[in-house]
C-alpha atoms as a PDB file:
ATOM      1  CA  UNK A   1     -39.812   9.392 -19.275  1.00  0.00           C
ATOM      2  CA  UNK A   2     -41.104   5.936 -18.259  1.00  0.00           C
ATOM      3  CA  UNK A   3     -38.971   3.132 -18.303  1.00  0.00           C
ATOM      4  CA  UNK A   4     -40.310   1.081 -21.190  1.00  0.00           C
ATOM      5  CA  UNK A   5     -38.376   3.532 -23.662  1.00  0.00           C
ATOM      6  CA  UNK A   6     -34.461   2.227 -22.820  1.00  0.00           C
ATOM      7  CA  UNK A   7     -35.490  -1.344 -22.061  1.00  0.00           C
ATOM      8  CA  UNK A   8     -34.263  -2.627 -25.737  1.00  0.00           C
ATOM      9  CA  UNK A   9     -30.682  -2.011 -24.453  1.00  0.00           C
ATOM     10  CA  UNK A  10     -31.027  -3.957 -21.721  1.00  0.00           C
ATOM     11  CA  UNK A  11     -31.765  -7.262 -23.350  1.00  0.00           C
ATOM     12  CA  UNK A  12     -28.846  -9.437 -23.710  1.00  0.00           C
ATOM     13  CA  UNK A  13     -30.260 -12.833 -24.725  1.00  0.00           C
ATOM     14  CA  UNK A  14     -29.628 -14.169 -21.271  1.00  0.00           C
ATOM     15  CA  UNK A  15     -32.296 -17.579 -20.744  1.00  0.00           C
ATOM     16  CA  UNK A  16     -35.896 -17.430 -20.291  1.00  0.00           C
ATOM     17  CA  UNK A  17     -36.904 -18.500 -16.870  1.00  0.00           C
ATOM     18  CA  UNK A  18     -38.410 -21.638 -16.142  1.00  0.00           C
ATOM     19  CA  UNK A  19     -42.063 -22.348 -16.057  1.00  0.00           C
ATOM     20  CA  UNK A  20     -43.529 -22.767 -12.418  1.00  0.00           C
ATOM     21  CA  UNK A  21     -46.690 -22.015 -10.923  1.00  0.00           C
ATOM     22  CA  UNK A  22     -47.661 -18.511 -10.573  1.00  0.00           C
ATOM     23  CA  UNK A  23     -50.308 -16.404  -8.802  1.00  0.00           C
ATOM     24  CA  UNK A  24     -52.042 -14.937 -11.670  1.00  0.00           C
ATOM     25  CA  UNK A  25     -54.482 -12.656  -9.312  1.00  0.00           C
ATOM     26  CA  UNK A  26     -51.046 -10.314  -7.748  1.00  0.00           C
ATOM     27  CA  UNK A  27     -49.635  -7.774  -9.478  1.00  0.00           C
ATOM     28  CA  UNK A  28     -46.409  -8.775  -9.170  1.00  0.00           C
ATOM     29  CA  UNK A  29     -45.666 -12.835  -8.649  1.00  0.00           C
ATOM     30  CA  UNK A  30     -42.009 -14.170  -7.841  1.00  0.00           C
ATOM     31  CA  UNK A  31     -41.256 -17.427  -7.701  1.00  0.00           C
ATOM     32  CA  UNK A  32     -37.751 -18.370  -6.796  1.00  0.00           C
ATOM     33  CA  UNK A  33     -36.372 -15.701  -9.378  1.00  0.00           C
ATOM     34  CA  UNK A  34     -32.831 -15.617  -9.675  1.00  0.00           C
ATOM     35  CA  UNK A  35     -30.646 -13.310 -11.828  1.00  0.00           C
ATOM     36  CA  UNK A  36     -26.553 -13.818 -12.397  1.00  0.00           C
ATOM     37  CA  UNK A  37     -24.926 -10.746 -14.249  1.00  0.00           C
ATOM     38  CA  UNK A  38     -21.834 -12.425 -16.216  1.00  0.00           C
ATOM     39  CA  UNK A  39     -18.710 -10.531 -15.965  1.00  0.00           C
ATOM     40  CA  UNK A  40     -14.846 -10.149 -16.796  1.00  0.00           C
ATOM     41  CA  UNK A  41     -14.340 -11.409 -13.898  1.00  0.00           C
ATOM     42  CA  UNK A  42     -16.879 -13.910 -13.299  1.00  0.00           C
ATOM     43  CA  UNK A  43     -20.663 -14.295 -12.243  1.00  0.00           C
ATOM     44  CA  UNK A  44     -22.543 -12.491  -9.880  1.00  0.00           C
ATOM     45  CA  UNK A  45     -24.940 -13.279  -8.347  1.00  0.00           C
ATOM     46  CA  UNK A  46     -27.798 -10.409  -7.910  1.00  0.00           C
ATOM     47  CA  UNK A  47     -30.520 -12.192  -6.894  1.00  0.00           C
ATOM     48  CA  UNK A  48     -31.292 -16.330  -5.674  1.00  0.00           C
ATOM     49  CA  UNK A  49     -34.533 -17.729  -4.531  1.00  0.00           C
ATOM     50  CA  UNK A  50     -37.134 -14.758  -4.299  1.00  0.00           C
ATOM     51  CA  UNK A  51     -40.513 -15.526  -3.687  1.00  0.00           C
ATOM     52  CA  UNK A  52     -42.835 -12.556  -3.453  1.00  0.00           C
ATOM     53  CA  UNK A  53     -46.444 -11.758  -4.180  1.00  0.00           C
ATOM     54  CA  UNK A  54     -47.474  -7.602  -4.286  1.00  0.00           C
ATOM     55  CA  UNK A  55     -51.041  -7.492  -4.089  1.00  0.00           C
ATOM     56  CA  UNK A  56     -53.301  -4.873  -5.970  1.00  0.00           C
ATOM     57  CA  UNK A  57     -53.153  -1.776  -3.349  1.00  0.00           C
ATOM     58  CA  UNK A  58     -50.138  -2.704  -1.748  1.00  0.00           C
ATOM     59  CA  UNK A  59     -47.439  -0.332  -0.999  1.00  0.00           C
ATOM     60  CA  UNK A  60     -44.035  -2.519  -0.609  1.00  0.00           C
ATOM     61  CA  UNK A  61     -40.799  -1.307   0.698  1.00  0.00           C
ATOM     62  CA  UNK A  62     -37.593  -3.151  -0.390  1.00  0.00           C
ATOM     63  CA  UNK A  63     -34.946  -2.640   2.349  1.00  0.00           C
ATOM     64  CA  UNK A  64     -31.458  -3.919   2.557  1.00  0.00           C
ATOM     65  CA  UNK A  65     -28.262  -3.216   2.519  1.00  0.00           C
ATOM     66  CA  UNK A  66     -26.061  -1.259  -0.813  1.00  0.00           C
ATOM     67  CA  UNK A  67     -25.608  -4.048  -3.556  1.00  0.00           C
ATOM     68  CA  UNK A  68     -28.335  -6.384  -2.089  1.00  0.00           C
ATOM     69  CA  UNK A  69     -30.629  -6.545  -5.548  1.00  0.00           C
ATOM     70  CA  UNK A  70     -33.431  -4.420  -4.492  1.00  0.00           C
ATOM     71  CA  UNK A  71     -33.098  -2.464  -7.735  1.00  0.00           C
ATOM     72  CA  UNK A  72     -32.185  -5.029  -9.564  1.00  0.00           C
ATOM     73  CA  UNK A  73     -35.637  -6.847  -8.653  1.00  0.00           C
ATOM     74  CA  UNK A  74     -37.468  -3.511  -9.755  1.00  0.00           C
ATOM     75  CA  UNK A  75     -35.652  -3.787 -12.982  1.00  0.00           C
ATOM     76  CA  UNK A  76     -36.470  -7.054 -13.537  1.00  0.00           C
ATOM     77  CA  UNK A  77     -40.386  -6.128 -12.846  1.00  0.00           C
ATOM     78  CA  UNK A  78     -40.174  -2.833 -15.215  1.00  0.00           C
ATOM     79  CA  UNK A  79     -38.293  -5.404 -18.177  1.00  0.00           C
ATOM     80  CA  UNK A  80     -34.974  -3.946 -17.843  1.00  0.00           C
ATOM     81  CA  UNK A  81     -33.112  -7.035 -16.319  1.00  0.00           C
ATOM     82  CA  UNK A  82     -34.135 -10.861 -17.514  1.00  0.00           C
ATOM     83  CA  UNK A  83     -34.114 -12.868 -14.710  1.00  0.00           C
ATOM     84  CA  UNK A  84     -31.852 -16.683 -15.459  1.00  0.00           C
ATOM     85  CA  UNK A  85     -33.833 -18.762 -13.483  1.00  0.00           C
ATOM     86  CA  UNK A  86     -37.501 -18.838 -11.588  1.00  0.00           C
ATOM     87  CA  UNK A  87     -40.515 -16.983 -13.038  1.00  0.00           C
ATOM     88  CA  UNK A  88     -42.134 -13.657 -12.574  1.00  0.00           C
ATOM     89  CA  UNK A  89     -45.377 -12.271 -13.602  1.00  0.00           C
ATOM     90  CA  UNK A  90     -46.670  -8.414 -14.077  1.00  0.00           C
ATOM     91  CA  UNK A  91     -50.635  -8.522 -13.949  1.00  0.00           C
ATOM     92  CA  UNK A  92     -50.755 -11.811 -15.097  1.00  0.00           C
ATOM     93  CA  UNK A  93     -48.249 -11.425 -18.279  1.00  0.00           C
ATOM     94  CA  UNK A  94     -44.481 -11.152 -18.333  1.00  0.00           C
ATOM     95  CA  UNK A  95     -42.837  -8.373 -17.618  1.00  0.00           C
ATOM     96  CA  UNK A  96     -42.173  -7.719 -21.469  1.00  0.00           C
ATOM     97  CA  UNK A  97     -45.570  -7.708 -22.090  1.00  0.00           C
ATOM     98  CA  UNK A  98     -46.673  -5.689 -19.158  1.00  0.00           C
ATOM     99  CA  UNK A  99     -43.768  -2.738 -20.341  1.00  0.00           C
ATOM    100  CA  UNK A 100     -45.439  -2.746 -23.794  1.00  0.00           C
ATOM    101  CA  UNK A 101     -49.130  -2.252 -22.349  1.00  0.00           C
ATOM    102  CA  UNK A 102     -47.639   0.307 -20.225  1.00  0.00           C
ATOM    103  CA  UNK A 103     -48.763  -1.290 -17.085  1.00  0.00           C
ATOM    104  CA  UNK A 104     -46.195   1.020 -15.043  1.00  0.00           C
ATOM    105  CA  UNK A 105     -44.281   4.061 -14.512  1.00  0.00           C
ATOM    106  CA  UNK A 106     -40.776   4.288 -12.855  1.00  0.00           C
ATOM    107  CA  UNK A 107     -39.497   7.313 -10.762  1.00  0.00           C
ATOM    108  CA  UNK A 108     -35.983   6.878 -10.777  1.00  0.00           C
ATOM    109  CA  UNK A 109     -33.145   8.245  -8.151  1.00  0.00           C
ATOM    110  CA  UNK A 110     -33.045  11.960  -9.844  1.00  0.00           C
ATOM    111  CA  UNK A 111     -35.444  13.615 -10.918  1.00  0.00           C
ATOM    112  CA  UNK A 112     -34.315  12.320 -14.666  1.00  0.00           C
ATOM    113  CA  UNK A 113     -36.125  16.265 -15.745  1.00  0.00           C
ATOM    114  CA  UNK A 114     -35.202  17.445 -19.047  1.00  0.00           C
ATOM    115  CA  UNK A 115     -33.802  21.008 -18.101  1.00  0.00           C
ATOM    116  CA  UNK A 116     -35.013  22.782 -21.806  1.00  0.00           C
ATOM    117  CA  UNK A 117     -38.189  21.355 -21.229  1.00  0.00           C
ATOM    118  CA  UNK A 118     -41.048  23.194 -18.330  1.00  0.00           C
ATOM    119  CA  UNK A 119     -42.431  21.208 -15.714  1.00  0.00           C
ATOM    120  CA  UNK A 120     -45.900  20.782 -17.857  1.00  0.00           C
ATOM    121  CA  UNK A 121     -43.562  19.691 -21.221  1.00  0.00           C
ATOM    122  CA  UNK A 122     -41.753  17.023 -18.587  1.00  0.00           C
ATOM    123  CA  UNK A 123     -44.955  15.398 -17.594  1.00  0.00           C
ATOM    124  CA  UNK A 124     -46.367  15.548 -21.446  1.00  0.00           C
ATOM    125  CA  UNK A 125     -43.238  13.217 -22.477  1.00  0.00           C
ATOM    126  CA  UNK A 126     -44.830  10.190 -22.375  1.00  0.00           C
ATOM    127  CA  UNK A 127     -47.925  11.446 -23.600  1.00  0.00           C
ATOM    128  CA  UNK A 128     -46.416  12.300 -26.876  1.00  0.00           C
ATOM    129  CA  UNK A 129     -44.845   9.311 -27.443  1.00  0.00           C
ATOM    130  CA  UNK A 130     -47.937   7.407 -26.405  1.00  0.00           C
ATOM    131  CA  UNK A 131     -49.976   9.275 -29.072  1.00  0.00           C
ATOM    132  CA  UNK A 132     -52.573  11.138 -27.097  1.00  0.00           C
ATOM    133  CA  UNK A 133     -54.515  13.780 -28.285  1.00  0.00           C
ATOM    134  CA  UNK A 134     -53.502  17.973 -27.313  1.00  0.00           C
ATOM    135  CA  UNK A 135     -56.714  18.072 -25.315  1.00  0.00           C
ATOM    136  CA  UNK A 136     -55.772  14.970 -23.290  1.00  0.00           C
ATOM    137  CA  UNK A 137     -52.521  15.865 -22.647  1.00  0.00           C
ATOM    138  CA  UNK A 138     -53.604  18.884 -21.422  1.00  0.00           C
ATOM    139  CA  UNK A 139     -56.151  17.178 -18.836  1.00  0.00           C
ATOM    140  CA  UNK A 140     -53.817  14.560 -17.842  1.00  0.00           C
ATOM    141  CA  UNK A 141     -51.011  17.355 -16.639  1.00  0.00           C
ATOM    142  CA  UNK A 142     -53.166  19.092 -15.006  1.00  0.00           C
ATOM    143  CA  UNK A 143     -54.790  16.186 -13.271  1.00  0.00           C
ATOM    144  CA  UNK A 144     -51.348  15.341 -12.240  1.00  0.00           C
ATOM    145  CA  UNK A 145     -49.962  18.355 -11.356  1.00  0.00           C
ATOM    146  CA  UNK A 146     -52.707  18.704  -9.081  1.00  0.00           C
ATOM    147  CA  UNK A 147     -51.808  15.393  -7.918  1.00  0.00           C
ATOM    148  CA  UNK A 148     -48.812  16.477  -6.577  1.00  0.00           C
ATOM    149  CA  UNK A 149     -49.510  19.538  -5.365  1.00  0.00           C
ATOM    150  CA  UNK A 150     -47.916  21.195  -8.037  1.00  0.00           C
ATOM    151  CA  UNK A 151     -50.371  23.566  -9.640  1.00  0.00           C
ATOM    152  CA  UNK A 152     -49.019  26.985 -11.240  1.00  0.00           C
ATOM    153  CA  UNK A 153     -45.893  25.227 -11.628  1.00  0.00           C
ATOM    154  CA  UNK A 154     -46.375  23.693 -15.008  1.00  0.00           C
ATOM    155  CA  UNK A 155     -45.034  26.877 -17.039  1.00  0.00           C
ATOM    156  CA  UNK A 156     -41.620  26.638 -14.735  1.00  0.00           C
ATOM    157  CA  UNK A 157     -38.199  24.944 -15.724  1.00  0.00           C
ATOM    158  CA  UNK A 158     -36.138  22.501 -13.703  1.00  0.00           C
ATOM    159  CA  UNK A 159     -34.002  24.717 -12.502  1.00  0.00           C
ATOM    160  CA  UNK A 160     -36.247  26.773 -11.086  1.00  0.00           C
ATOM    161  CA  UNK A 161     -38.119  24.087  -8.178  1.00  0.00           C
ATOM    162  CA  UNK A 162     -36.389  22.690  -5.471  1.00  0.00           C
ATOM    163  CA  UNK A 163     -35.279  19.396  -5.636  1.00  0.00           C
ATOM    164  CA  UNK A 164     -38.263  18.062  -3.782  1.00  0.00           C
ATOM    165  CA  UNK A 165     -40.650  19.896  -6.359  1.00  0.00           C
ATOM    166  CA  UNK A 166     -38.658  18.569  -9.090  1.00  0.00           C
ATOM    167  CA  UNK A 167     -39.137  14.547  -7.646  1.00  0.00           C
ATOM    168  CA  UNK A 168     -42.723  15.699  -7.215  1.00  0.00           C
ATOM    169  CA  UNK A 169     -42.581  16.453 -11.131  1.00  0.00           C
ATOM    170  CA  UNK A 170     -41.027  13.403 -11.886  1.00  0.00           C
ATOM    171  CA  UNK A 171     -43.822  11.312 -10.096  1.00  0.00           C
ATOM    172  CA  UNK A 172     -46.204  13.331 -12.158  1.00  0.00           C
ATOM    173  CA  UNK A 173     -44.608  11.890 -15.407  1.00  0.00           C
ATOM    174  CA  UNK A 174     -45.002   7.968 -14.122  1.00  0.00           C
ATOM    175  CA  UNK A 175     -48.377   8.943 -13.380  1.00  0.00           C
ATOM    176  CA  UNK A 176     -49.790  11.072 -16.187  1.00  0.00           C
ATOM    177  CA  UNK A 177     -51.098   7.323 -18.046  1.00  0.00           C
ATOM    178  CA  UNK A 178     -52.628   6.510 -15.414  1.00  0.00           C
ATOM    179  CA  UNK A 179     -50.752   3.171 -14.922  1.00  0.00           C
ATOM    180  CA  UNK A 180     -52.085   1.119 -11.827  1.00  0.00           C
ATOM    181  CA  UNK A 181     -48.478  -0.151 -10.712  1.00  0.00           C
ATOM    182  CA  UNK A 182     -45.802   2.413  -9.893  1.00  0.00           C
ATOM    183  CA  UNK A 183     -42.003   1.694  -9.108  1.00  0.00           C
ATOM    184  CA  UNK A 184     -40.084   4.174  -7.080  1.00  0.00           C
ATOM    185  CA  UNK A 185     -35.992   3.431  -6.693  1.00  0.00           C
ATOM    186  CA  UNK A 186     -35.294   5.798  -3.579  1.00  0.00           C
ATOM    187  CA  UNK A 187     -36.474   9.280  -5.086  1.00  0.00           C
ATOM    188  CA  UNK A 188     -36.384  10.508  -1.914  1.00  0.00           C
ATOM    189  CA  UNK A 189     -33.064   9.545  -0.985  1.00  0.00           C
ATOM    190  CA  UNK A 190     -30.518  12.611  -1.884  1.00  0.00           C
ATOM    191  CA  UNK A 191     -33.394  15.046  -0.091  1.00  0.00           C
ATOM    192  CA  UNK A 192     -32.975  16.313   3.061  1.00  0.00           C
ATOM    193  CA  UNK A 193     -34.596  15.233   6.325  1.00  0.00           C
ATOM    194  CA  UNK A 194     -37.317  17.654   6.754  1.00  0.00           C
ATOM    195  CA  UNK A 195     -37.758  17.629   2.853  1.00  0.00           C
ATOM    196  CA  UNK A 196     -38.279  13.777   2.836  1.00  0.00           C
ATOM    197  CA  UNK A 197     -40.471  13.537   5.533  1.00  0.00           C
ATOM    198  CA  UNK A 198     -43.062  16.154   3.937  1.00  0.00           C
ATOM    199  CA  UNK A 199     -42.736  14.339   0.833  1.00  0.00           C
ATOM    200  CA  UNK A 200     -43.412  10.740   2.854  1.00  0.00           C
ATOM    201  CA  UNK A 201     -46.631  12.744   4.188  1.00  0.00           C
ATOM    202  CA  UNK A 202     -47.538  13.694   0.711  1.00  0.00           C
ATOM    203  CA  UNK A 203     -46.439  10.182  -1.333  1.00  0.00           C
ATOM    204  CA  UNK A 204     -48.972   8.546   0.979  1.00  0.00           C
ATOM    205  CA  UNK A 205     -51.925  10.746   0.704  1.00  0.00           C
ATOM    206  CA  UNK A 206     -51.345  10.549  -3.298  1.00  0.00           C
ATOM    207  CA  UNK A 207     -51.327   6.358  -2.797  1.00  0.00           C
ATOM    208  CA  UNK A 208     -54.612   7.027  -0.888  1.00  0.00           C
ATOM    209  CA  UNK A 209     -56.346   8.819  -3.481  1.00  0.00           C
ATOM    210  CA  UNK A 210     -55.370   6.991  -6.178  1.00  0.00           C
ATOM    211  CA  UNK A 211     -55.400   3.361  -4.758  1.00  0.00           C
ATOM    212  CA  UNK A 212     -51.926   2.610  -7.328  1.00  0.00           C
ATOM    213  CA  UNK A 213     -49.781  -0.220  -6.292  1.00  0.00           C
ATOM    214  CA  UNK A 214     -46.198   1.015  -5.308  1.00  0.00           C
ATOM    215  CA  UNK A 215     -43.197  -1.008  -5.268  1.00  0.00           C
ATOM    216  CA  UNK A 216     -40.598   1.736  -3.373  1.00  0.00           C
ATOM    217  CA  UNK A 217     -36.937   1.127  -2.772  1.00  0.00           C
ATOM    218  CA  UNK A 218     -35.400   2.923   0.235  1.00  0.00           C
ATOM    219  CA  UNK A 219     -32.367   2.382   2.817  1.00  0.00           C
ATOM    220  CA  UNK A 220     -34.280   4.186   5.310  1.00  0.00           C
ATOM    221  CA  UNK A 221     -35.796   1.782   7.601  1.00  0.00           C
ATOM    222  CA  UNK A 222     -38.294   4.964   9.346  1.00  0.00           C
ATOM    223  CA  UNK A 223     -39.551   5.593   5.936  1.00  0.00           C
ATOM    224  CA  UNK A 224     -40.140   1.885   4.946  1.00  0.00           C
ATOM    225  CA  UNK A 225     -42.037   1.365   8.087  1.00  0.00           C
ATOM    226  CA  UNK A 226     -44.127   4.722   7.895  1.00  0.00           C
ATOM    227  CA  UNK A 227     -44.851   4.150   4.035  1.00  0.00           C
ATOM    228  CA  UNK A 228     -45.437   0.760   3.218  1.00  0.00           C
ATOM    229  CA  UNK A 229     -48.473  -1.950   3.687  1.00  0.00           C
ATOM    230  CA  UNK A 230     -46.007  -4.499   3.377  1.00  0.00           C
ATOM    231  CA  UNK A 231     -41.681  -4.377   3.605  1.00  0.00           C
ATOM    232  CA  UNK A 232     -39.250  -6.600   2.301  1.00  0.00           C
ATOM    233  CA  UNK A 233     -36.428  -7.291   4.060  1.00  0.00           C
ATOM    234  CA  UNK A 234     -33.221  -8.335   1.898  1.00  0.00           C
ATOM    235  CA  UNK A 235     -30.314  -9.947   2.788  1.00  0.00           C
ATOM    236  CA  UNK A 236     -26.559  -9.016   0.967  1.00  0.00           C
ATOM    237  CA  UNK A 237     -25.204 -10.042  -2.205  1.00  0.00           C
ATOM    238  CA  UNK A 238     -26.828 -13.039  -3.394  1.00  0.00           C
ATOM    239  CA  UNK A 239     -30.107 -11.204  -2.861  1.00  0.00           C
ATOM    240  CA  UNK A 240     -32.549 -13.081  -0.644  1.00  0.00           C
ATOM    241  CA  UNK A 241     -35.656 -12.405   1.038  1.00  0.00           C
ATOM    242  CA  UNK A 242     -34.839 -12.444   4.847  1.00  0.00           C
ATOM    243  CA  UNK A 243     -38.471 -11.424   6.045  1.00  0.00           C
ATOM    244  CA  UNK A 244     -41.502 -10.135   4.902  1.00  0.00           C
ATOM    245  CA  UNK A 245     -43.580  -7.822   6.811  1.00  0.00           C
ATOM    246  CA  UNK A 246     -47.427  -7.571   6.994  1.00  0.00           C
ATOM    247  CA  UNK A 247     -47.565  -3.858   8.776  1.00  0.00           C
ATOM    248  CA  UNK A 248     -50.490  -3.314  11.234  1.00  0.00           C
ATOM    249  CA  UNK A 249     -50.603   0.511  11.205  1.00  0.00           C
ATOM    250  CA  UNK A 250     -53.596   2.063  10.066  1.00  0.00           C
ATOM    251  CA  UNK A 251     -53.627   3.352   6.599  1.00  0.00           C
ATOM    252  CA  UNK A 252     -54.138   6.810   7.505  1.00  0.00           C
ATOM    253  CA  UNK A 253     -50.684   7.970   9.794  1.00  0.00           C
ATOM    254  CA  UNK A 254     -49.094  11.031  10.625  1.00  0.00           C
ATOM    255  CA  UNK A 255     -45.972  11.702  10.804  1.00  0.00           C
ATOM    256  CA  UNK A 256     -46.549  10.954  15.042  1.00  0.00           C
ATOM    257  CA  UNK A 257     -47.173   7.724  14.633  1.00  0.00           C
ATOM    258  CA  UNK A 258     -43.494   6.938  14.422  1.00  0.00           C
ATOM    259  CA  UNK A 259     -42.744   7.398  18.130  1.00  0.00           C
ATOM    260  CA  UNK A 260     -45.633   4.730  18.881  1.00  0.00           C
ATOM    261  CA  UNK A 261     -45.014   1.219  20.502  1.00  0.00           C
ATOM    262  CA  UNK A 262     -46.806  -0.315  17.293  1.00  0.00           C
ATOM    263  CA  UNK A 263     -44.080   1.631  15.197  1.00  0.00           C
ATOM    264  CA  UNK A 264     -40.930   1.145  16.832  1.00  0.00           C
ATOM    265  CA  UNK A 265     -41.711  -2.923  17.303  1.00  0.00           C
ATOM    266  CA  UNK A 266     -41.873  -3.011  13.200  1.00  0.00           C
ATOM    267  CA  UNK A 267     -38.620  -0.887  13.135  1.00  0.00           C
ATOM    268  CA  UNK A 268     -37.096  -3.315  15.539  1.00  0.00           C
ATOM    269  CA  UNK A 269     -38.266  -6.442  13.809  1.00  0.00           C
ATOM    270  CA  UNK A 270     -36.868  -4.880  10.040  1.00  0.00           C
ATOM    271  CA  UNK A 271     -33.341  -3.903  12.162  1.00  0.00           C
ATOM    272  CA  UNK A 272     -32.919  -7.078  13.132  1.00  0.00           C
ATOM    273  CA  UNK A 273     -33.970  -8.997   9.765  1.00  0.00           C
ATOM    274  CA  UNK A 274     -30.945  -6.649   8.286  1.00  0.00           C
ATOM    275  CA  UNK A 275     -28.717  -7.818  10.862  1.00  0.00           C
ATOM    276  CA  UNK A 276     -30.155 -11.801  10.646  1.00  0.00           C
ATOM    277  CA  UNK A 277     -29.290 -11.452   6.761  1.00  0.00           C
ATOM    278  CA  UNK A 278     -25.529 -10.195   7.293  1.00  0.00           C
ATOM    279  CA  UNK A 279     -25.040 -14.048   8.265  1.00  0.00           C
ATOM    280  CA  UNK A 280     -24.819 -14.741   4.467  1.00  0.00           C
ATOM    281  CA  UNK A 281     -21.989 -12.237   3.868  1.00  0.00           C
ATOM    282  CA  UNK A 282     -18.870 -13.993   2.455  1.00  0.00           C
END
């Protein structure tokens, strides 16, 4: 199910942001986008200040600390959360208008699988509701089941895959219309070790092959620095951008390269942007 579908219940009449100058050619464009949830017991303050550009072909970690917005800012991208002040953009249009062209797909925490439904009936969700033909459908889950190396699997249920099968499922789903922008919020997070890193390996040969743009959330500062092109570093509640880093590893990288010099330096300098933005805890 992409995210698009719930977003209606998420709209609370909250202020439109304020016009400022964007950067039409990103994919995503922040610009000093704020976002203050009111409460019984007051505001909070998710997010203050962010400035961000995601370039077509990036891959860009958000790492921080529980509570520190990074969801929140993925939200706000997929038209879940309205931002109260600063501007964003989603290729070029507002986020409302990017969730109703079905610009991108969201893999969410869990797998999110319906369990009465196969694999192959999973990743045709979407598809249905989006109007496309049998034959279509048909070439599209296949496409993406090959995608994610899960071919002979369609016919299966759920239950029956592992739980990193069944988060390879669900990335079939964002990515069975083809959207060019897909957000991830830490589906790799409840897996086990071993299990992640295979599924690291295999999230970044799919990014290869299909050039999308990813937006990934993760608390994992290894798999931030071994996935992404670019990481942001956020600070605690009031989300902030402490740092943003340009990586210089080579696209291609096996699992190996995380014991290099090169790799442990961008490790250190996202360790100690975590620890820099703990000076804004109150």
């Amino acid at each position: 199910m992409t995210s698009h579908q719930t977003s209606s219940q998420w709209h609370s009449g909250r202020s439109a942001p304020d016009t400022m100058t964007i950067t039409p050619a990103s994919v995503v464009s922040a610009r000093d986008l704020g976002l203050t949830f009111e409460t019984n017991d007051g505001p909070v303050n998710a997010l203050t200040g962010v400035n961000l550009d995601v370039n077509k072909g990036d891959f860009v970690s958000f790492i921080g600390p529980s509570g520190c917005g990074k969801t929140t800012f993925l939200r706000v991208i997929a038209d879940l959360e309205k931002p109260t002040s600063g501007a964003i953009t989603v290729n070029g249009t507002t986020p409302e208008d990017a969730r109703k062209n079905r610009s991108y797909g969201y893999v969410f925490q869990a797998a999110a699988l319906y369990p009465w439904r196969t694999i192959e009936k999973n990743i045709a969700l979407p598809l249905e509701i989006m109007s496309y033909s049998a034959a279509d459908q048909k070439a599209r889950i296949d496409r993406t089941l090959e995608l994610v190396n899960l071919t002979g699997f369609g016919k299966k249920f759920p239950w029956q895959l592992s739980g990193g099968m069944q988060q390879r499922a669900s990335i079939a789903r964002a990515l069975a219309f083809d959207a060019d922008l897909l957000l991830m919020d830490e589906p790799f997070g409840a897996l086990d070790e071993i299990v992640r890193d295979h599924l690291n390996e295999q999230l970044l040969k799919l990014w290869d092959r299909t050039n999308k743009t990813i937006c990934f959330v993760t608390h994992s500062i290894p798999e931030a620095v071994y996935l992404s092109t670019k990481i942001v570093v956020m600070s605690p509640r009031p989300g902030r951008v402490t740092d943003i880093i340009e990586s210089t590893l080579p696209r291609e990288r096996p699992l190996g390269i995380r014991e290099t010099p090169e790799f442990l330096q961008i490790a250190h300098r996202v360790r100690e942007g975590l620890r820099a933005g703990h000076s804004y805890d109150e």
